[in-house]
N, C-alpha and C. Protein backbone atom coordinates (compact mmCIF):
# COMPACT_ATOMS: atom_id res chain seq x y z
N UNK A 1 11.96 -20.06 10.74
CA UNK A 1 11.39 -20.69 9.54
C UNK A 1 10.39 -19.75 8.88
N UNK A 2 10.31 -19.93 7.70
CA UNK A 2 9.15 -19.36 7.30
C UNK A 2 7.66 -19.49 7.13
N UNK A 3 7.02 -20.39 8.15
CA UNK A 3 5.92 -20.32 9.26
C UNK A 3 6.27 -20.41 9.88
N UNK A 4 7.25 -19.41 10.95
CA UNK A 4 6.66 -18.68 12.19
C UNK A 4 7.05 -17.43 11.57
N UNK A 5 7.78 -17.30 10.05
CA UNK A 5 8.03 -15.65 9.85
C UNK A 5 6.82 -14.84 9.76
N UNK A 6 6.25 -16.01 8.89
CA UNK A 6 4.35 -15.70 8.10
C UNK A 6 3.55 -15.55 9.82
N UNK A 7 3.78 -16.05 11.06
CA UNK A 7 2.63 -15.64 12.14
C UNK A 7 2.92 -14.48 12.78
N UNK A 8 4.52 -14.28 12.82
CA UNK A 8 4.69 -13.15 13.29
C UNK A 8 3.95 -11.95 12.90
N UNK A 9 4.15 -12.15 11.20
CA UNK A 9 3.78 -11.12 10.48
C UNK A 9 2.12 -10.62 10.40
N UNK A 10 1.48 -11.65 10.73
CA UNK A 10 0.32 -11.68 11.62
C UNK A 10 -0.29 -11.01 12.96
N UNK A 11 0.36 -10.68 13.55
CA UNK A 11 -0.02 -9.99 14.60
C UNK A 11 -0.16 -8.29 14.70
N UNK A 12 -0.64 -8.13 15.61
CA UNK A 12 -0.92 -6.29 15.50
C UNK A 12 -0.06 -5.63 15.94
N UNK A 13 0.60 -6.12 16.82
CA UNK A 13 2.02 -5.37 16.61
C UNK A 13 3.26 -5.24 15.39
N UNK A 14 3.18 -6.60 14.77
CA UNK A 14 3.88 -6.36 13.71
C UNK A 14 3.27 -5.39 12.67
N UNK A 15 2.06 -5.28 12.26
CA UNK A 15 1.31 -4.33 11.45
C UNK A 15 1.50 -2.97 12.17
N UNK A 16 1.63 -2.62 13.44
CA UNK A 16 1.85 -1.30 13.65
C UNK A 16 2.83 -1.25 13.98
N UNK A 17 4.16 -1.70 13.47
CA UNK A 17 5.58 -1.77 13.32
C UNK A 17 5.38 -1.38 11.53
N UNK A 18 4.98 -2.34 10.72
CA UNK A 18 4.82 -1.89 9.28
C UNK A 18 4.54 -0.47 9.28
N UNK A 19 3.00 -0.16 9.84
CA UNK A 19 2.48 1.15 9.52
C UNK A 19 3.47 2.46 10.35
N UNK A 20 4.40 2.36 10.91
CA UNK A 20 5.61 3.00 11.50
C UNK A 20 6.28 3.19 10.42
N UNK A 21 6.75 1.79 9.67
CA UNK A 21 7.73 1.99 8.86
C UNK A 21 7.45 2.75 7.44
N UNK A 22 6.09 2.32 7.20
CA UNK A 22 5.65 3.02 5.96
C UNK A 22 5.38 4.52 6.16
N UNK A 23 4.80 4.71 6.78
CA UNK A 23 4.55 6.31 7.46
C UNK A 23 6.28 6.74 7.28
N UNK A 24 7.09 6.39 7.60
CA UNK A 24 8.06 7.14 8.24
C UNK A 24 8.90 7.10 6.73
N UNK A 25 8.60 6.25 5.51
CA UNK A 25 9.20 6.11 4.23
C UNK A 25 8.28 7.41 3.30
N UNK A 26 7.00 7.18 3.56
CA UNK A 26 6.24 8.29 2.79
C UNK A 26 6.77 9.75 3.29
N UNK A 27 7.12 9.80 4.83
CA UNK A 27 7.51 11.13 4.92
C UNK A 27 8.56 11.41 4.39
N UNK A 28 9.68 11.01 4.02
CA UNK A 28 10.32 10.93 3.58
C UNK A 28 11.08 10.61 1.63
N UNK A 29 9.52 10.99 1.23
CA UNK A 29 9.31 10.97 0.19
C UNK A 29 10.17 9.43 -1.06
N UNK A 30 9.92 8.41 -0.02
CA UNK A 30 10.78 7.39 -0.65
C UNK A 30 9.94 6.95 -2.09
N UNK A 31 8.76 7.24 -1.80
CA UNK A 31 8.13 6.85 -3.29
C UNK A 31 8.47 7.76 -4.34
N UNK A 32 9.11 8.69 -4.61
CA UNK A 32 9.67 9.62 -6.02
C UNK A 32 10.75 8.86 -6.66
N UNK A 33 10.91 7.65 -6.36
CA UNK A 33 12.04 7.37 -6.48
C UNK A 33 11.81 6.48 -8.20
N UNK A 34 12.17 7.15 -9.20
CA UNK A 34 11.60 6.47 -10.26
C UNK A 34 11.71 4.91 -10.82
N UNK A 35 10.97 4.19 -11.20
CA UNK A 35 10.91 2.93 -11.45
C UNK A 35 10.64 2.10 -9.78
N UNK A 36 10.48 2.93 -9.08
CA UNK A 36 10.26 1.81 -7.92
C UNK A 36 9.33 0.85 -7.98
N UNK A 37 10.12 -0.88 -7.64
CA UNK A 37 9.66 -2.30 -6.96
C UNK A 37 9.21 -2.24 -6.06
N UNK A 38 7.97 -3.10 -5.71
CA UNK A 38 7.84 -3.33 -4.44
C UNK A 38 8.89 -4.38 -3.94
N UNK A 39 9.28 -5.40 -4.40
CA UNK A 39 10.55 -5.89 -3.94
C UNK A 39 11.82 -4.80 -3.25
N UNK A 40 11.78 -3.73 -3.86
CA UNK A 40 12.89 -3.06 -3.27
C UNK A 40 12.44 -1.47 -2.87
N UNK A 41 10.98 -2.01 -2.06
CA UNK A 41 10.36 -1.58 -1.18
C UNK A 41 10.32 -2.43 -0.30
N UNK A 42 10.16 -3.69 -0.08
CA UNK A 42 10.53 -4.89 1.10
C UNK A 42 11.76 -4.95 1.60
N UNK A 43 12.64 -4.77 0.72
CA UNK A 43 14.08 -5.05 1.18
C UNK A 43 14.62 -3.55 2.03
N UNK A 44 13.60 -2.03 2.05
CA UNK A 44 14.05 -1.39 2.49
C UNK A 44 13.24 -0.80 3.73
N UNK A 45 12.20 -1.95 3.76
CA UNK A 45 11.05 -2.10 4.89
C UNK A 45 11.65 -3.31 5.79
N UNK A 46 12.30 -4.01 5.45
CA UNK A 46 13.01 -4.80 6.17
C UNK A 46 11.84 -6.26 6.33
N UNK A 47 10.79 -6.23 5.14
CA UNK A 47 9.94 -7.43 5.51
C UNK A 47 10.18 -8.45 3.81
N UNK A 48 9.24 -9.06 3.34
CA UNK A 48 8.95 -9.49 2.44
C UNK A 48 8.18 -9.36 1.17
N UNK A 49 8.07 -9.79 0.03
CA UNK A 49 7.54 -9.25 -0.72
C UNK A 49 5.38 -9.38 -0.76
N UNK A 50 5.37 -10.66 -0.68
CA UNK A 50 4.09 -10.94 -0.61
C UNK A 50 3.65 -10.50 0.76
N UNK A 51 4.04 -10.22 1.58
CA UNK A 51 3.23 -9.63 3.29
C UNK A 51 3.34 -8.12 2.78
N UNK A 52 4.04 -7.22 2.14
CA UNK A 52 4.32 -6.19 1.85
C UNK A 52 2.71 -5.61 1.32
N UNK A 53 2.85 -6.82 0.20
CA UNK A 53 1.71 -6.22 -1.03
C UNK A 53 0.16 -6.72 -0.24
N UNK A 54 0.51 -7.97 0.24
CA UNK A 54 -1.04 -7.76 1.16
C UNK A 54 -1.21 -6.86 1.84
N UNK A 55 -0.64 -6.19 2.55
CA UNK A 55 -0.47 -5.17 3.87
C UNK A 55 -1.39 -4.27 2.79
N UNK A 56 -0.44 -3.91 1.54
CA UNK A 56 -1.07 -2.43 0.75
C UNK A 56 -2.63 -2.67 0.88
N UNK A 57 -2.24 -3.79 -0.28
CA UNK A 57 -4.17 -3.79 -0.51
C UNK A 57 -4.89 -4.29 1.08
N UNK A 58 -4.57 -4.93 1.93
CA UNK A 58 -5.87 -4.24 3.05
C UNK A 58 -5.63 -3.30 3.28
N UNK A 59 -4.69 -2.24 3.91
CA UNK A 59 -4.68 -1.00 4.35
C UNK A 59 -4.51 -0.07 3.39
N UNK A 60 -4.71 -0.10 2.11
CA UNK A 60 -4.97 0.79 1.21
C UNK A 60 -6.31 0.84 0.30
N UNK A 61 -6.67 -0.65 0.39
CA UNK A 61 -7.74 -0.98 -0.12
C UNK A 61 -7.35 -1.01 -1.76
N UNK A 62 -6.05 -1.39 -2.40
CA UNK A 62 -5.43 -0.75 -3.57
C UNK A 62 -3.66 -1.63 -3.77
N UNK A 63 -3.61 -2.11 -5.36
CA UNK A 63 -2.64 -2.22 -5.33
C UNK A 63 -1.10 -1.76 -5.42
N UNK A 64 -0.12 -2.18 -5.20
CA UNK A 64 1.37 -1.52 -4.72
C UNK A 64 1.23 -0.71 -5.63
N UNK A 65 0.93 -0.97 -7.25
CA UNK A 65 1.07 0.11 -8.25
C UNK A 65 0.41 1.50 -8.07
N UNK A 66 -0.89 1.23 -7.55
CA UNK A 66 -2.13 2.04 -7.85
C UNK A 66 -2.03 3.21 -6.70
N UNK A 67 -0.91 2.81 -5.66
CA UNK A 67 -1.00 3.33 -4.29
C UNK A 67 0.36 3.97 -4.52
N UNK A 68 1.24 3.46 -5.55
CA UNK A 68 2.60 4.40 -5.40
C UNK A 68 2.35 5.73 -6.83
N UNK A 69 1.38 5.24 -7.32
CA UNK A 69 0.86 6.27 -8.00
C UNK A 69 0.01 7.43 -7.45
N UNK A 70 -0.78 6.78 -6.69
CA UNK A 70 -1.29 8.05 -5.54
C UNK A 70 -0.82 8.84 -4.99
N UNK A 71 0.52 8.06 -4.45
CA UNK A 71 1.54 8.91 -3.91
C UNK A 71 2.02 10.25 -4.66
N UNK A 72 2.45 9.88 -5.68
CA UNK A 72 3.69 10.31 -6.76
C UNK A 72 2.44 11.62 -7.33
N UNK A 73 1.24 11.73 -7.48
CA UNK A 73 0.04 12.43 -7.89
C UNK A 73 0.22 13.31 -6.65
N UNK A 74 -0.12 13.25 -5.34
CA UNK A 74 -0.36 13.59 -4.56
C UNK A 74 0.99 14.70 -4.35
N UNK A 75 2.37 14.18 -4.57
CA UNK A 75 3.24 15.09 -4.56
C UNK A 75 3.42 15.85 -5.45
N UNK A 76 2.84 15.48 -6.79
CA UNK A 76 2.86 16.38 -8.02
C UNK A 76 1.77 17.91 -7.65
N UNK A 77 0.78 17.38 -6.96
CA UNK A 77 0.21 18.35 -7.05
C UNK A 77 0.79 19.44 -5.96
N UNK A 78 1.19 18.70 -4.86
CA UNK A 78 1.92 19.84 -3.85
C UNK A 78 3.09 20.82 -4.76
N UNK A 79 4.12 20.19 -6.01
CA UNK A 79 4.88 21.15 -6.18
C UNK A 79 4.27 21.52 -7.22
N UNK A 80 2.63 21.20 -7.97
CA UNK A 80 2.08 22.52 -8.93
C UNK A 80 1.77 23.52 -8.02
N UNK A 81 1.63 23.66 -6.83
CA UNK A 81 0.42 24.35 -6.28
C UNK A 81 1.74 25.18 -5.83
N UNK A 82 3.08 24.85 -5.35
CA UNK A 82 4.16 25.63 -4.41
C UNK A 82 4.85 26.26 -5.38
N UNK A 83 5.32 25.34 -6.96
CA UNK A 83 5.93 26.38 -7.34
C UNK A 83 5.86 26.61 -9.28
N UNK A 84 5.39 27.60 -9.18
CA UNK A 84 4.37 27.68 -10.25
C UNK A 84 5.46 27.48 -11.62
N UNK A 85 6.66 28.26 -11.66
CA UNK A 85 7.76 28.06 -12.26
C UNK A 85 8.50 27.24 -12.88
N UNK A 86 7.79 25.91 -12.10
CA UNK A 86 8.23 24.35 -12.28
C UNK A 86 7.28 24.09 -13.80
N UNK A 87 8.20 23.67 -14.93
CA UNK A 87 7.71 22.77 -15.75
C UNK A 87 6.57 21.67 -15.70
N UNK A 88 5.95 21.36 -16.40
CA UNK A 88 5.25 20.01 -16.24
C UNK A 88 6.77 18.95 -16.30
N UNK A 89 7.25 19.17 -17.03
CA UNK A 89 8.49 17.49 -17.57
C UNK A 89 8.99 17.93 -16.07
N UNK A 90 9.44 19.00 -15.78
CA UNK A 90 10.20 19.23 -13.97
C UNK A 90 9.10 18.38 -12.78
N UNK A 91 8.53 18.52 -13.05
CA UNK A 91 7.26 18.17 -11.95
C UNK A 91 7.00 16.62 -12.44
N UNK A 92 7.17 16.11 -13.34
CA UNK A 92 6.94 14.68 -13.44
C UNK A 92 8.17 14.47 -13.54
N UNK A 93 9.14 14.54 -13.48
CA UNK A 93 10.53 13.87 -13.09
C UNK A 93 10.30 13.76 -11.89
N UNK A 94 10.42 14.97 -11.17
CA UNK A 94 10.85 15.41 -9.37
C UNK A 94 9.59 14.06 -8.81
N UNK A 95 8.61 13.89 -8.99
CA UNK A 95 7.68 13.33 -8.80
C UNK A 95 8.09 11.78 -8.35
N UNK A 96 8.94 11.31 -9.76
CA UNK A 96 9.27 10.10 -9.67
C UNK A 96 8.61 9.23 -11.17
N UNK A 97 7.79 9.76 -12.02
CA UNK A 97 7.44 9.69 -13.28
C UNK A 97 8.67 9.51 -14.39
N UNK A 98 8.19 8.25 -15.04
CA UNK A 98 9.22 8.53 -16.09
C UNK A 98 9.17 8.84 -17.31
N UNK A 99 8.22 9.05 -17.90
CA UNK A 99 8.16 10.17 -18.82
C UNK A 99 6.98 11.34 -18.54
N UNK A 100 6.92 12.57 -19.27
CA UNK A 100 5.93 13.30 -18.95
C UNK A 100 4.70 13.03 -19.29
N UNK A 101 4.94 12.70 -20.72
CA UNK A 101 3.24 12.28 -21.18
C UNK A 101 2.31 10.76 -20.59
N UNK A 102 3.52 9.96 -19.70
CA UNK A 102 2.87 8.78 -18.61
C UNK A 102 2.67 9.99 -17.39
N UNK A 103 2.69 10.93 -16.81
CA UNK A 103 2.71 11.08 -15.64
C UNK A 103 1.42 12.16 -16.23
N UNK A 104 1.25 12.65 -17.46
CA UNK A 104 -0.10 13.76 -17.50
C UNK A 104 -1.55 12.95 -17.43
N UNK A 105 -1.31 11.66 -18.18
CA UNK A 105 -2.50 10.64 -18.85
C UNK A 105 -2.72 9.95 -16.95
N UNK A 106 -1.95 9.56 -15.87
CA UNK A 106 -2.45 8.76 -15.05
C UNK A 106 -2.38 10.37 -13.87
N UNK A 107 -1.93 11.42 -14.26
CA UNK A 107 -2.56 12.21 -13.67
C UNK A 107 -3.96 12.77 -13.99
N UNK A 108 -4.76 12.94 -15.20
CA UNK A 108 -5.62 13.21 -15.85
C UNK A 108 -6.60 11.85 -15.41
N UNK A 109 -6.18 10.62 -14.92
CA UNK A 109 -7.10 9.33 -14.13
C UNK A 109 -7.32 9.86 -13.05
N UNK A 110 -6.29 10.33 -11.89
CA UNK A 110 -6.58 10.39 -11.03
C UNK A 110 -7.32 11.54 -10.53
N UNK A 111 -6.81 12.85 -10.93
CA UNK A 111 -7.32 14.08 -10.91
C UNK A 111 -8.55 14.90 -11.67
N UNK A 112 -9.08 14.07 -12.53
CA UNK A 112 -9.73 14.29 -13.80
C UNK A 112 -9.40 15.49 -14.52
N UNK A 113 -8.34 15.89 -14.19
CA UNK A 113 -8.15 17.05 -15.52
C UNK A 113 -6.23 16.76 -15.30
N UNK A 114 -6.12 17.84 -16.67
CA UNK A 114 -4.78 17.32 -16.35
C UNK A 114 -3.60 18.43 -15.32
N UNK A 115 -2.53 18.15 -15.27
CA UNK A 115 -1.66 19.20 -14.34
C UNK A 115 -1.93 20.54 -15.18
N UNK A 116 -2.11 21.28 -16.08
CA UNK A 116 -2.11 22.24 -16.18
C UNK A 116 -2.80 22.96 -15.71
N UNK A 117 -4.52 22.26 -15.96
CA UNK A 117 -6.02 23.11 -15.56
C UNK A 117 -5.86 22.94 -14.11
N UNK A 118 -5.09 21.20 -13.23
CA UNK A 118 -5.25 21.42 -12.16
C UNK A 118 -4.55 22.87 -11.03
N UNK A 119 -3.35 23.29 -11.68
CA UNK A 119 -2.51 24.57 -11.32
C UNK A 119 -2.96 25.70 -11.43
N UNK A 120 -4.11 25.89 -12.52
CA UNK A 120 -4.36 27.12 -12.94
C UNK A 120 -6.03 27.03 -11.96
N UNK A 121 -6.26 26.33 -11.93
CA UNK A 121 -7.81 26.22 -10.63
C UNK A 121 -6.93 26.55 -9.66
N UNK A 122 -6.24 26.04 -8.67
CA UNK A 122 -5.54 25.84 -7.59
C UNK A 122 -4.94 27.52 -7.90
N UNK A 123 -4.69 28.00 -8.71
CA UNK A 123 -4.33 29.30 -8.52
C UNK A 123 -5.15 30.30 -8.52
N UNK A 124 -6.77 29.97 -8.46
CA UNK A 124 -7.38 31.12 -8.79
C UNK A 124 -8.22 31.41 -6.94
């Protein structure tokens, strides 16, 4: 039923079954994946949608959006920094961004400057 799905999902083993599964999706770079749901981030976590998004915000302190954007930033900057050759529009595609000028403006939030100055610091 769905109270005893909701107690299971409660316990600390099930949370360090989640944090297995999420760890093992981030390595795997499942967040580039553009337009991604958290719904179809549940369905490929094998849990639900609302235990999903609570999980984020306590263990991220942040919501599904704000945290798959972190992500998607976080990999942008690994391929400014690896390969210099790469476009900005290349680097916010590969990223998981769907257009370039959304992926410079919430990179320019997160990073305070935008991908260009951040590549050209990172290169000096």
């Amino acid at each position: 039923t769905n109270r005893e799905q909701a107690q299971r999902q409660d316990t600390p083993f099930f949370h360090a079954e989640m944090a297995k599964k999420i760890k093992g999706w981030i390595d795997a770079d499942g967040y580039i994946r553009p337009g991604l749901t958290i719904k179809e981030l549940s369905d490929v976590l094998h849990t639900n949608r609302t235990y999903l998004s609570g999980y984020i915000k306590t263990t991220y302190d942040m919501s599904f959006r704000d945290w798959i954007i972190g992500l998607r930033i976080e990999y942008a900057k690994r391929l400014l920094a690896r390969y210099p050759r790469l476009t900005i529009a290349d680097i916010s595609e590969k990223s998981g961004f769907l257009s370039p000028s959304h992926f410079i403006r919430l990179f320019k939030e997160n990073a305070g400057c935008t991908p260009v100055k951040w590549r050209k610091t990172e290169a000096e």
